[in-house]
PDB file of N, CA and C in Angstrom:
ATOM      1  N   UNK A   1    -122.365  39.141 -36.263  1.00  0.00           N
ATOM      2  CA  UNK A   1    -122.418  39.191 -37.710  1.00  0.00           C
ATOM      3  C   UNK A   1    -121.786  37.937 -38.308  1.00  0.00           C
ATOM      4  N   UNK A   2    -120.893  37.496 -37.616  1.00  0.00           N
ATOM      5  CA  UNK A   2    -120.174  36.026 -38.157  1.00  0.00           C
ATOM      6  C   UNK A   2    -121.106  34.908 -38.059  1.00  0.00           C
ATOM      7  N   UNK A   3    -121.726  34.988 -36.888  1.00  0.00           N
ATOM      8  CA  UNK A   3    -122.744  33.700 -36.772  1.00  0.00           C
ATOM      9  C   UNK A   3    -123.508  33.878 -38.092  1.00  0.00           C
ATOM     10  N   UNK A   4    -124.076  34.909 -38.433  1.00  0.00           N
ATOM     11  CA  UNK A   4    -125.330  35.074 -39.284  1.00  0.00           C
ATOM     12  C   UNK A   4    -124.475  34.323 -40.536  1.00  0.00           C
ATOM     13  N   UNK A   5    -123.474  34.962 -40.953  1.00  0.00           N
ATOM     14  CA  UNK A   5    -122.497  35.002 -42.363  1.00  0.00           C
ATOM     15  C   UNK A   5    -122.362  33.011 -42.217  1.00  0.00           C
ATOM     16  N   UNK A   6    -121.615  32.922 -40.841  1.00  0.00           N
ATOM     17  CA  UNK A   6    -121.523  31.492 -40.767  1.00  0.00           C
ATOM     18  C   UNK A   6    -123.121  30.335 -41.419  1.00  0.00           C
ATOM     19  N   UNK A   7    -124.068  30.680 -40.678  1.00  0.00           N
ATOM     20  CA  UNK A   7    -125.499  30.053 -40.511  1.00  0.00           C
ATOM     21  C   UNK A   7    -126.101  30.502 -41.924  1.00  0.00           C
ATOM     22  N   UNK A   8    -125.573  31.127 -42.968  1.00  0.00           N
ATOM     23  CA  UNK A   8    -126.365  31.228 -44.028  1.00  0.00           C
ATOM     24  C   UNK A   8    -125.285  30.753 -44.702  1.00  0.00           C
ATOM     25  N   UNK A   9    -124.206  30.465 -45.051  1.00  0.00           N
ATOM     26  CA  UNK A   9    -123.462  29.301 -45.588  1.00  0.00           C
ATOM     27  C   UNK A   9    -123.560  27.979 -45.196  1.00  0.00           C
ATOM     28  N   UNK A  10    -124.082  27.559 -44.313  1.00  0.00           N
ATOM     29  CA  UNK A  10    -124.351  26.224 -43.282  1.00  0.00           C
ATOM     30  C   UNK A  10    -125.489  26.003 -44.304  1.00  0.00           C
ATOM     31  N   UNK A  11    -126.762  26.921 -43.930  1.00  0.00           N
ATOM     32  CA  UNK A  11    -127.548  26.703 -44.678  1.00  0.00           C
ATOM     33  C   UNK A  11    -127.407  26.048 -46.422  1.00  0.00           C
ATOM     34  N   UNK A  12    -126.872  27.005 -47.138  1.00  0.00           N
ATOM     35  CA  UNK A  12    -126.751  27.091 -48.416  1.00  0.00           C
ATOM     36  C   UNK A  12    -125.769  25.817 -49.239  1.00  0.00           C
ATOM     37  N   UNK A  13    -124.898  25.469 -48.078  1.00  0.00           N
ATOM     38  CA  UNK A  13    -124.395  23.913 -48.259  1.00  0.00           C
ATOM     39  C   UNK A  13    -125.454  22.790 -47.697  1.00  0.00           C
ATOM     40  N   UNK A  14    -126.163  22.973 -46.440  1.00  0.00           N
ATOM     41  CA  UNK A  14    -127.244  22.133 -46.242  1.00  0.00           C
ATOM     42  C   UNK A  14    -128.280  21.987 -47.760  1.00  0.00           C
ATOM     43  N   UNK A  15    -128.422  22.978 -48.372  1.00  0.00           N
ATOM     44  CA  UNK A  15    -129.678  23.462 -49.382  1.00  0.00           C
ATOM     45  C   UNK A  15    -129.177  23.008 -50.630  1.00  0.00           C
ATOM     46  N   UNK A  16    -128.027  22.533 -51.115  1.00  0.00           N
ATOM     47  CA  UNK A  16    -127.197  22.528 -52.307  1.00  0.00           C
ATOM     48  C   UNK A  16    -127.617  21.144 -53.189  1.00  0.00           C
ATOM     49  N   UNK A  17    -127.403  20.125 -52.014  1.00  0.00           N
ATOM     50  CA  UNK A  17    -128.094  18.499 -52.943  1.00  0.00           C
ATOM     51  C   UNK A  17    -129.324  18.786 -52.775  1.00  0.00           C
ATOM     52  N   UNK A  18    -130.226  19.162 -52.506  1.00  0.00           N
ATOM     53  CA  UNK A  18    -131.990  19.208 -52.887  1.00  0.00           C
ATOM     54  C   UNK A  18    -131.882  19.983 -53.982  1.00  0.00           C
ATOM     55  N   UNK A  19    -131.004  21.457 -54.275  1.00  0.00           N
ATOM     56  CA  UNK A  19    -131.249  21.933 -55.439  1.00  0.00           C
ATOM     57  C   UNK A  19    -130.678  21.150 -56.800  1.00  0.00           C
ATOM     58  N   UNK A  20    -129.480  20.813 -56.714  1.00  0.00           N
ATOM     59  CA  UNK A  20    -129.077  19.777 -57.713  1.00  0.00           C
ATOM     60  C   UNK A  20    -129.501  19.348 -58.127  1.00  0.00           C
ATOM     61  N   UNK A  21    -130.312  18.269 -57.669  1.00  0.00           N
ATOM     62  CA  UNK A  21    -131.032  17.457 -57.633  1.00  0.00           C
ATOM     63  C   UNK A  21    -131.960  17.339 -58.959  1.00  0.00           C
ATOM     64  N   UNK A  22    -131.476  16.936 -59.942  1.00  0.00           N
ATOM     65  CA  UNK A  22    -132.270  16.545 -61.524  1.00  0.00           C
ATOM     66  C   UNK A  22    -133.076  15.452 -61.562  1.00  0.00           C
ATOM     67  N   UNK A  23    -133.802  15.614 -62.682  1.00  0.00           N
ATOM     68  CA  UNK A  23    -134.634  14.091 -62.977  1.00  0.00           C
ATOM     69  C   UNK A  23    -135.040  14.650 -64.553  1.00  0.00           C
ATOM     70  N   UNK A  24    -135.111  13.467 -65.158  1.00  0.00           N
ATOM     71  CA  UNK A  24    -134.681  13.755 -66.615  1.00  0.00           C
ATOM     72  C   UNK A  24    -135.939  13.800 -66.928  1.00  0.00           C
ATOM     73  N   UNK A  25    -136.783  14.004 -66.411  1.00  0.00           N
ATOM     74  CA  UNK A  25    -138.439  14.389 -66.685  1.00  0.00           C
ATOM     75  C   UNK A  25    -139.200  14.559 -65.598  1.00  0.00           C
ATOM     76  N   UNK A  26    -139.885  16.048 -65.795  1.00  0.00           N
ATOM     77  CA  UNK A  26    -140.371  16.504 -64.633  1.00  0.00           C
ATOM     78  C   UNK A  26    -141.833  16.149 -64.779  1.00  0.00           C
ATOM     79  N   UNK A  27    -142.436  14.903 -65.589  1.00  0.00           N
ATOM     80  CA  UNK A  27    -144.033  14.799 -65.708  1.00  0.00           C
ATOM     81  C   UNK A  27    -143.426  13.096 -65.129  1.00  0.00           C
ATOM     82  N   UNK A  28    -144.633  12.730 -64.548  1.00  0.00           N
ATOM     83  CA  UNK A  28    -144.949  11.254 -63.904  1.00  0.00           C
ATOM     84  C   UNK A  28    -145.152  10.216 -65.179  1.00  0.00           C
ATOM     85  N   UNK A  29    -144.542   9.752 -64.888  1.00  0.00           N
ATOM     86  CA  UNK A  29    -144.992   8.523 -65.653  1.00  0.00           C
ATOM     87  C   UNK A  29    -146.374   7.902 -65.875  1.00  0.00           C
ATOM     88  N   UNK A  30    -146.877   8.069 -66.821  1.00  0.00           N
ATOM     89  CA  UNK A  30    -148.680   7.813 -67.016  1.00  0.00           C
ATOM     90  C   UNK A  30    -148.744   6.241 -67.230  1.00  0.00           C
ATOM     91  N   UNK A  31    -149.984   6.098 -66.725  1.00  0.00           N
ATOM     92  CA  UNK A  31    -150.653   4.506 -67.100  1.00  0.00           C
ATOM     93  C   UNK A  31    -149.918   3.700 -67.940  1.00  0.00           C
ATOM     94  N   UNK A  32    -150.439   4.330 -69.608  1.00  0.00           N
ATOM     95  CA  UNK A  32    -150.443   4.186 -70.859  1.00  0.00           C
ATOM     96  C   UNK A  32    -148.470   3.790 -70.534  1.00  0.00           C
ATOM     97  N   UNK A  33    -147.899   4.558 -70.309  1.00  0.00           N
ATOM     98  CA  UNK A  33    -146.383   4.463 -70.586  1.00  0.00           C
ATOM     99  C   UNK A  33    -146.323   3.212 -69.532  1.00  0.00           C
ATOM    100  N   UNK A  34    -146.492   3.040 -68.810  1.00  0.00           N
ATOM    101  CA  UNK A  34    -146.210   1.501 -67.587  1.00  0.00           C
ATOM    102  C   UNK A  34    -146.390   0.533 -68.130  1.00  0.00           C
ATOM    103  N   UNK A  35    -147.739   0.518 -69.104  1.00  0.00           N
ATOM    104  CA  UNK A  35    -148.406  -0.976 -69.830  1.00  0.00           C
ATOM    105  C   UNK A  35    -147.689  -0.905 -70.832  1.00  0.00           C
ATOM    106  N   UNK A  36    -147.123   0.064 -71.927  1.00  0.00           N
ATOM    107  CA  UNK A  36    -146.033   0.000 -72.699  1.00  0.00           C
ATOM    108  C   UNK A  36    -144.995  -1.028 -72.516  1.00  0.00           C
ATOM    109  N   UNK A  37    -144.354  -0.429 -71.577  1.00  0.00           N
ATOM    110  CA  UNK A  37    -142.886  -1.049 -71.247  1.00  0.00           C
ATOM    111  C   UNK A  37    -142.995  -2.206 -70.923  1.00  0.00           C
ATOM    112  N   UNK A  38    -144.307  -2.636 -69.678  1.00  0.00           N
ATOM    113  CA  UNK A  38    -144.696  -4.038 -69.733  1.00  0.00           C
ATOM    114  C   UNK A  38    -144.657  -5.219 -70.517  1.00  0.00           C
ATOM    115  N   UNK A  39    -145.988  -4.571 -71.445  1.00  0.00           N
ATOM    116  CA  UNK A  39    -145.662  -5.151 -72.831  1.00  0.00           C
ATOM    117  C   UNK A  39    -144.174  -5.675 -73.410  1.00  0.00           C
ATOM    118  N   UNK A  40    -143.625  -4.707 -73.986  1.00  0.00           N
ATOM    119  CA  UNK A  40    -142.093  -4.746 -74.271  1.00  0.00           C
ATOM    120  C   UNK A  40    -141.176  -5.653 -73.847  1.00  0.00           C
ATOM    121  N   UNK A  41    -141.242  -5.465 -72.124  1.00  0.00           N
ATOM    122  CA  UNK A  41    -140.476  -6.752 -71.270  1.00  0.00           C
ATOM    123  C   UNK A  41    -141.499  -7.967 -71.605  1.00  0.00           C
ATOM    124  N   UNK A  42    -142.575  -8.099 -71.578  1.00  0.00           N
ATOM    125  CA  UNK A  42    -143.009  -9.493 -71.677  1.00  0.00           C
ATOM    126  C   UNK A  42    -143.096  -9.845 -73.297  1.00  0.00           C
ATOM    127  N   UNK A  43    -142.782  -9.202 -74.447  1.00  0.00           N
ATOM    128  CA  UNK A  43    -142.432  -9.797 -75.583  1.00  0.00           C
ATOM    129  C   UNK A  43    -140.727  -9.914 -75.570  1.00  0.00           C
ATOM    130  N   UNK A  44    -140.168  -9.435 -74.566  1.00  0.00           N
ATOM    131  CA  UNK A  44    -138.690  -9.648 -74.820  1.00  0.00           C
ATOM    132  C   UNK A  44    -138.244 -11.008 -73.461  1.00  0.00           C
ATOM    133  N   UNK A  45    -139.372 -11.734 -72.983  1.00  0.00           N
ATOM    134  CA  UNK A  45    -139.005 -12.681 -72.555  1.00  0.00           C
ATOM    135  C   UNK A  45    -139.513 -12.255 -71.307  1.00  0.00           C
ATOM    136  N   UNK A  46    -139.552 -11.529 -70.285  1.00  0.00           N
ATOM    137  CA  UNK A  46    -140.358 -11.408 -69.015  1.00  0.00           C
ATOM    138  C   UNK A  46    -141.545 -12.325 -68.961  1.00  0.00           C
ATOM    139  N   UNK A  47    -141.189 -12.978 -67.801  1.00  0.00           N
ATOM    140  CA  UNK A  47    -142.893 -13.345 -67.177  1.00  0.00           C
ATOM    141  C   UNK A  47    -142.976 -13.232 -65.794  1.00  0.00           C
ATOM    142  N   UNK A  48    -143.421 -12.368 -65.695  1.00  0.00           N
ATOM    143  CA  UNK A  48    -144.255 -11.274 -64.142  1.00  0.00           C
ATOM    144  C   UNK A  48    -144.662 -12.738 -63.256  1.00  0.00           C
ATOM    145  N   UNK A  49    -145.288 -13.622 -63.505  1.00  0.00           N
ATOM    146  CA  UNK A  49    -145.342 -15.036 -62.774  1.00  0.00           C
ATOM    147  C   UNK A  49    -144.507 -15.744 -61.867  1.00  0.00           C
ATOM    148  N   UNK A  50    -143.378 -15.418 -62.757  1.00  0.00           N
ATOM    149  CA  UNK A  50    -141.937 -16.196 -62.368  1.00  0.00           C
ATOM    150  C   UNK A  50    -141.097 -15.687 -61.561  1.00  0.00           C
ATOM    151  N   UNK A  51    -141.629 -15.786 -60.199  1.00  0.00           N
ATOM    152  CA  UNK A  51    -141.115 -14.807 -59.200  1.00  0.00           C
ATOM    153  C   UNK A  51    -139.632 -15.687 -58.527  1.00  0.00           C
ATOM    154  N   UNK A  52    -140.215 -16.771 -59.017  1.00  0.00           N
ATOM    155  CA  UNK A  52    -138.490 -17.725 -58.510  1.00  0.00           C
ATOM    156  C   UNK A  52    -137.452 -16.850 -59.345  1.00  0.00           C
ATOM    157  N   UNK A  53    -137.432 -16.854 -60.401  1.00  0.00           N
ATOM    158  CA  UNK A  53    -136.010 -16.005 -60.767  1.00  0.00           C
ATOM    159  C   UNK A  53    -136.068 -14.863 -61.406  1.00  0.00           C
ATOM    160  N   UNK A  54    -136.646 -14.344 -60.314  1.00  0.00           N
ATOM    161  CA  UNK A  54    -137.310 -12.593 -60.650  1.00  0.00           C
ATOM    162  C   UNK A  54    -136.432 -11.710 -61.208  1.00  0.00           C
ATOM    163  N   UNK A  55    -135.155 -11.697 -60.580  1.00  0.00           N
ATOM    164  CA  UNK A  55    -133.860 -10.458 -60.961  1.00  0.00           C
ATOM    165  C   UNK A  55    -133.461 -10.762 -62.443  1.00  0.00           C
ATOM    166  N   UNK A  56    -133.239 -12.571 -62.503  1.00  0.00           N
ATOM    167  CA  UNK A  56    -132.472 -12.742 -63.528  1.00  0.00           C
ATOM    168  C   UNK A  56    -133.302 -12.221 -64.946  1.00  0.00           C
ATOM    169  N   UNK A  57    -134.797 -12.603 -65.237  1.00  0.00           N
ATOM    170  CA  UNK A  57    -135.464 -12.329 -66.456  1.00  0.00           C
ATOM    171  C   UNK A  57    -135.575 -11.418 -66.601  1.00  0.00           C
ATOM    172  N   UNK A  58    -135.626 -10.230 -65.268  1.00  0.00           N
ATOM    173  CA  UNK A  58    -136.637  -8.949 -65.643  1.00  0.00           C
ATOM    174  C   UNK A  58    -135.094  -7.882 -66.389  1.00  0.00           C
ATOM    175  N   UNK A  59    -133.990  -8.666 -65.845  1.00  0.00           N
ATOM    176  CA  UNK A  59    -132.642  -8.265 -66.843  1.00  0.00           C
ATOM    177  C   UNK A  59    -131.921  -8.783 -67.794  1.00  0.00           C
ATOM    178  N   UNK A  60    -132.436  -9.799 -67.904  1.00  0.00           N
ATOM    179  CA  UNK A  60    -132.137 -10.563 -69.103  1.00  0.00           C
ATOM    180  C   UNK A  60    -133.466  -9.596 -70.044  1.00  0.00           C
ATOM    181  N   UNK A  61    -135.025  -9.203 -69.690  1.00  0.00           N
ATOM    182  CA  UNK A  61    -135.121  -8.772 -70.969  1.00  0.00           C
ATOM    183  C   UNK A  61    -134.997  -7.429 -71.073  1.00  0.00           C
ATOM    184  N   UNK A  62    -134.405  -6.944 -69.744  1.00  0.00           N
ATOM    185  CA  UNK A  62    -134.051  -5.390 -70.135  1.00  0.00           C
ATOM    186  C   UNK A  62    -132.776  -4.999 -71.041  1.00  0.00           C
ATOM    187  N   UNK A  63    -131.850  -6.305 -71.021  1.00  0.00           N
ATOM    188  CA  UNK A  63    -130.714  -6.209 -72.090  1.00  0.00           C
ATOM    189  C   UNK A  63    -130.829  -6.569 -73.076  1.00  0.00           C
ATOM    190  N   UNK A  64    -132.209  -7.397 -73.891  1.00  0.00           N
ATOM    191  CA  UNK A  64    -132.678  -7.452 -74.645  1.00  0.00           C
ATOM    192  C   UNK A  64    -133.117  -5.877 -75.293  1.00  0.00           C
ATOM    193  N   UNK A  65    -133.619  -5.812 -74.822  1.00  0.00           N
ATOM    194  CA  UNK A  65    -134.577  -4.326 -75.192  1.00  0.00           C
ATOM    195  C   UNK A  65    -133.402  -3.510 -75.463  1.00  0.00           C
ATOM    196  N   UNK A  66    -132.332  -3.036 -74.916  1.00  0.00           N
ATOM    197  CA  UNK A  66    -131.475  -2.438 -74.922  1.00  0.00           C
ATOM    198  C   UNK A  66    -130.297  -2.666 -76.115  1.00  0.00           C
ATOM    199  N   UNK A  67    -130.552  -4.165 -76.032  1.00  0.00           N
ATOM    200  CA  UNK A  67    -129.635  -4.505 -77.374  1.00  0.00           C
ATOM    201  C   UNK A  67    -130.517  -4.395 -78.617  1.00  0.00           C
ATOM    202  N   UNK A  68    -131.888  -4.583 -78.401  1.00  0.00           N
ATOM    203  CA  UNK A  68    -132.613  -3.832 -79.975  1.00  0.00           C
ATOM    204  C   UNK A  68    -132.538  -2.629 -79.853  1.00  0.00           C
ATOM    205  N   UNK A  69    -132.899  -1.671 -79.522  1.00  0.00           N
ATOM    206  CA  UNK A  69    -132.574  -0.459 -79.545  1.00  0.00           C
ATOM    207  C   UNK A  69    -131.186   0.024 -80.010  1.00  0.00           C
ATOM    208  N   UNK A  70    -130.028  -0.505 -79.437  1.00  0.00           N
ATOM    209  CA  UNK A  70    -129.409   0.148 -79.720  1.00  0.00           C
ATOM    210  C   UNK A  70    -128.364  -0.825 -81.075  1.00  0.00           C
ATOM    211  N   UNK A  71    -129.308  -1.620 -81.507  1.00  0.00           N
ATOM    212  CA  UNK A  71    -129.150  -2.583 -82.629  1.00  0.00           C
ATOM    213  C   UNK A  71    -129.104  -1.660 -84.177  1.00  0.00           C
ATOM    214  N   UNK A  72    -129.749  -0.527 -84.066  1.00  0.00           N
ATOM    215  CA  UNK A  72    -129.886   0.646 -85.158  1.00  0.00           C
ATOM    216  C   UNK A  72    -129.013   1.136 -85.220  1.00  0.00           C
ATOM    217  N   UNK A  73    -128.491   1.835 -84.107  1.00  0.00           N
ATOM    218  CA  UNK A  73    -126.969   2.689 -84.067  1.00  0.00           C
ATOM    219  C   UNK A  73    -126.167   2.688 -84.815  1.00  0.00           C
ATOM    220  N   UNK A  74    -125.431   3.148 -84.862  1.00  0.00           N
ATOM    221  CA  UNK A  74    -123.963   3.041 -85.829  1.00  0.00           C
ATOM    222  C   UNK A  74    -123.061   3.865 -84.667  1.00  0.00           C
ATOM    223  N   UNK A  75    -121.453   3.193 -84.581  1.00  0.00           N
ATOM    224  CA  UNK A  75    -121.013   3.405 -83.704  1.00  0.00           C
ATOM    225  C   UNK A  75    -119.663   3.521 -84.529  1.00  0.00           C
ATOM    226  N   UNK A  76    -118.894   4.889 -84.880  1.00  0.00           N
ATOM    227  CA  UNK A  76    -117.638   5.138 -85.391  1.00  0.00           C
ATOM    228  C   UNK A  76    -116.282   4.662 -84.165  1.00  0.00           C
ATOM    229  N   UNK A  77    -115.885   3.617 -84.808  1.00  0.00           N
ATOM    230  CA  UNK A  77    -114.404   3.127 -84.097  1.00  0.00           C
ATOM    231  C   UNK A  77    -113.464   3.529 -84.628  1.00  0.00           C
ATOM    232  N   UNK A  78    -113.725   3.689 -85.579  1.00  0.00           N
ATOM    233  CA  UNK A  78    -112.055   3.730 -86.196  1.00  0.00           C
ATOM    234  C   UNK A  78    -111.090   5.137 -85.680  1.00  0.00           C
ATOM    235  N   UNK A  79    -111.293   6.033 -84.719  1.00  0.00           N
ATOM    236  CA  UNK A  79    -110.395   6.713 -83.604  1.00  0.00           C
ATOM    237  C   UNK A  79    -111.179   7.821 -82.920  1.00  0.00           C
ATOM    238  N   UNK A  80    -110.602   9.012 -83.552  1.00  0.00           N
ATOM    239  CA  UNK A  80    -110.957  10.528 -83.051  1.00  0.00           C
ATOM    240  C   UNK A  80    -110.526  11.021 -84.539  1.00  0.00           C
ATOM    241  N   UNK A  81    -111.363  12.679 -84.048  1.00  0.00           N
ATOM    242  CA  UNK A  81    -111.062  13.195 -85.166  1.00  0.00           C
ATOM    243  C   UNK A  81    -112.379  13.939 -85.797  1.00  0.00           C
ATOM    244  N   UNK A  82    -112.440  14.437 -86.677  1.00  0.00           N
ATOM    245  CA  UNK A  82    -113.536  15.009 -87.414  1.00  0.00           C
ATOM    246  C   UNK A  82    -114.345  13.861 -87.963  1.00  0.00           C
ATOM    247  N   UNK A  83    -115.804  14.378 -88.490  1.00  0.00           N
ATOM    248  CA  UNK A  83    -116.506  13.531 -89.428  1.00  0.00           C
ATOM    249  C   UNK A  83    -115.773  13.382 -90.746  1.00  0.00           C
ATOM    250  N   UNK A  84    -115.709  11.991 -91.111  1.00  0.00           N
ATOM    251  CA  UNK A  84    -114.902  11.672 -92.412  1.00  0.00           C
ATOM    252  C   UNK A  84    -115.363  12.180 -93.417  1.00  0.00           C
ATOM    253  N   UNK A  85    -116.681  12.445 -93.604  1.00  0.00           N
ATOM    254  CA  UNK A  85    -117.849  12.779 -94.178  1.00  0.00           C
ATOM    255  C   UNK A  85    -117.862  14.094 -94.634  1.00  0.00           C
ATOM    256  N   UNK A  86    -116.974  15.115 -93.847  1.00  0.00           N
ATOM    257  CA  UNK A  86    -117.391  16.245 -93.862  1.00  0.00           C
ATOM    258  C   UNK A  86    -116.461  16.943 -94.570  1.00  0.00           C
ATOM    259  N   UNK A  87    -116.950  17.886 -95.495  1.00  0.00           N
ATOM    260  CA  UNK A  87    -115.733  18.674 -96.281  1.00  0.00           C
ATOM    261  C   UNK A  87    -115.873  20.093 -95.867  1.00  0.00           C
ATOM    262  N   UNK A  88    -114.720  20.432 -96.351  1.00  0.00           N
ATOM    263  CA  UNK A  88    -114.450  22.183 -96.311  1.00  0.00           C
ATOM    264  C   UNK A  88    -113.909  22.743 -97.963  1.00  0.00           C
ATOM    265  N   UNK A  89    -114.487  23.912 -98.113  1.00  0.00           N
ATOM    266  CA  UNK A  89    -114.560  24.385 -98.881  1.00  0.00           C
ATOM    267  C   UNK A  89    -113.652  25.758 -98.710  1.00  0.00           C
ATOM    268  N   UNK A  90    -112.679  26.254 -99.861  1.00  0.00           N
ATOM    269  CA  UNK A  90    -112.983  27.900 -99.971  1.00  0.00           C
ATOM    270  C   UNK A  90    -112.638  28.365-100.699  1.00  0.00           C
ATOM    271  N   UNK A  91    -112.366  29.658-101.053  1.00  0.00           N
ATOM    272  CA  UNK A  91    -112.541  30.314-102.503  1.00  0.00           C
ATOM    273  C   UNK A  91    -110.807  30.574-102.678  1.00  0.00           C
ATOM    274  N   UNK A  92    -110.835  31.386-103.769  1.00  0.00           N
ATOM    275  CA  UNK A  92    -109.076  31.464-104.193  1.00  0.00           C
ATOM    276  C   UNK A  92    -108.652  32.908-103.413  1.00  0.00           C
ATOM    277  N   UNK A  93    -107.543  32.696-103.701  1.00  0.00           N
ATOM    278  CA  UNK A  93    -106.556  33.445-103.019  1.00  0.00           C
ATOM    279  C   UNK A  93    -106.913  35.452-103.689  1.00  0.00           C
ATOM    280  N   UNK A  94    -107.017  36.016-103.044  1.00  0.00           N
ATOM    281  CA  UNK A  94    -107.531  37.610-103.704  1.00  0.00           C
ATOM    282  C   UNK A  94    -106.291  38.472-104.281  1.00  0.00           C
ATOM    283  N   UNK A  95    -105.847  39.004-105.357  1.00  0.00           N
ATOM    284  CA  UNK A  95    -104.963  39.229-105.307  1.00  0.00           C
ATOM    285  C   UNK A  95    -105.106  41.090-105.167  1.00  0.00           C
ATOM    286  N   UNK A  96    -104.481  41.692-104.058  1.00  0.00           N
ATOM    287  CA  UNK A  96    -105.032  42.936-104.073  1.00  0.00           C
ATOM    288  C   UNK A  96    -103.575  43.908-104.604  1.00  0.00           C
ATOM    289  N   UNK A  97    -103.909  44.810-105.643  1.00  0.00           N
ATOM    290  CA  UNK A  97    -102.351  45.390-106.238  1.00  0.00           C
ATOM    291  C   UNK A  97    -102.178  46.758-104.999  1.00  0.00           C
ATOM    292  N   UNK A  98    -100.740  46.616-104.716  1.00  0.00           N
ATOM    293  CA  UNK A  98    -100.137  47.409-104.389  1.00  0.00           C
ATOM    294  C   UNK A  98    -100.336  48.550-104.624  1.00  0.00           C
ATOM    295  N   UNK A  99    -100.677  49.950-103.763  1.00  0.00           N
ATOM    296  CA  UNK A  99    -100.513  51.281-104.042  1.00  0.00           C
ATOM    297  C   UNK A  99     -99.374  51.888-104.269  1.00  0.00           C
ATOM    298  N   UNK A 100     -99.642  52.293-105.292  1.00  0.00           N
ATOM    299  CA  UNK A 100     -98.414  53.085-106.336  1.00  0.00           C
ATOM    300  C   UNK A 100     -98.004  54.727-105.974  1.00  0.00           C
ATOM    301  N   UNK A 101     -99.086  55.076-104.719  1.00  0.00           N
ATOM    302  CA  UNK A 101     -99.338  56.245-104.677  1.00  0.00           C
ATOM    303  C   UNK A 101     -98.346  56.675-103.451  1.00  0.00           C
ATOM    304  N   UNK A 102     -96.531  57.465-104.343  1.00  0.00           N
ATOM    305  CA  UNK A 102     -95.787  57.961-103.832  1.00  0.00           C
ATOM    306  C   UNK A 102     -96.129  59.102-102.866  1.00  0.00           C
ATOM    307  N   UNK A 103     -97.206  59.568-102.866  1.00  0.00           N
ATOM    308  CA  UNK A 103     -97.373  61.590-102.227  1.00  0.00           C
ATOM    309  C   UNK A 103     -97.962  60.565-100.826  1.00  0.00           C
ATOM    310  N   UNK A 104     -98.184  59.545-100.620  1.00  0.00           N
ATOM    311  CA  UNK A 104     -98.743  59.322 -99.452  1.00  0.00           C
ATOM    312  C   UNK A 104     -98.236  59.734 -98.298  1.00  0.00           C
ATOM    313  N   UNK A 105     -98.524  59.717 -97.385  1.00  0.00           N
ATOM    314  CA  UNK A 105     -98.212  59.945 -95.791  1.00  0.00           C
ATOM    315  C   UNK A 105     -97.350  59.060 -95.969  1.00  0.00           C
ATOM    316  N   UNK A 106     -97.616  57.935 -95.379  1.00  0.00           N
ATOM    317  CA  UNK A 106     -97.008  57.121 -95.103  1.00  0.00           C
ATOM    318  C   UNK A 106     -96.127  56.100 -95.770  1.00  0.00           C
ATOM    319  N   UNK A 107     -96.006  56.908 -97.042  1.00  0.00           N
ATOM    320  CA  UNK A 107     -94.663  56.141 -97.984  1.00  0.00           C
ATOM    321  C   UNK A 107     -93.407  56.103 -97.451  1.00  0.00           C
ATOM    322  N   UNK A 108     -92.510  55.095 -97.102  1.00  0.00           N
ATOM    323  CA  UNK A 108     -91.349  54.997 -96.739  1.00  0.00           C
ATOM    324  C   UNK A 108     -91.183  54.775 -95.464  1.00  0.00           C
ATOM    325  N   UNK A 109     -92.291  54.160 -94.608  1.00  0.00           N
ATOM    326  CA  UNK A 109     -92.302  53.810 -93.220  1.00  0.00           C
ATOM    327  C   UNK A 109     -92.803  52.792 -93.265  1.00  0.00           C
TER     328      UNK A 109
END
């Protein structure tokens, strides 16, 4: 019974990184999206030709691309903390009167 108990935990740690195992999109990458990005790198300076300094352009215009993109952003420095932006609201204080009512039970406890 230990072997079994042993050999199906063996297993289930063998089985653990294949299940993990994510990908931030489970559809293939189509045609249309390849010639996209192409495009993109070769208006941001790529040329597919220029195989002498292949590493350096094809990241020089991927940090291009990356620095337009993220050229829109807005990026809060100034610490931690809540949105500065954001308010809170609430109503006034309720004022509820005291029971006057001596015959109660529970008067004087």
């Amino acid at each position: 019974m230990k072997s079994l108990i042993n050999a199906v935990a063996l297993a289930a740690l063998v089985a653990a990184p294949a299940v993990s195992f994510a990908q931030s999109s489970q559809q293939p990458v189509t045609r249309a999206q390849v010639r996209a990005e192409l495009v993109q790198l070769e208006q941001a300076g790529y040329n597919p030709n220029d195989w002498m300094h292949y590493p350096e352009n094809i990241q020089a215009a991927q940090a291009k691309i990356a620095a337009a993109q993220n050229a829109g952003a807005t990026v809060d420095a100034t610490g931690y903390g809540a949105n500065a932006a954001a308010a809170s609201q609430s109503g006034q204080r309720v004022v509820v009167p005291a029971a006057a009512d001596r015959s109660s039970v529970y008067f004087g406890h």
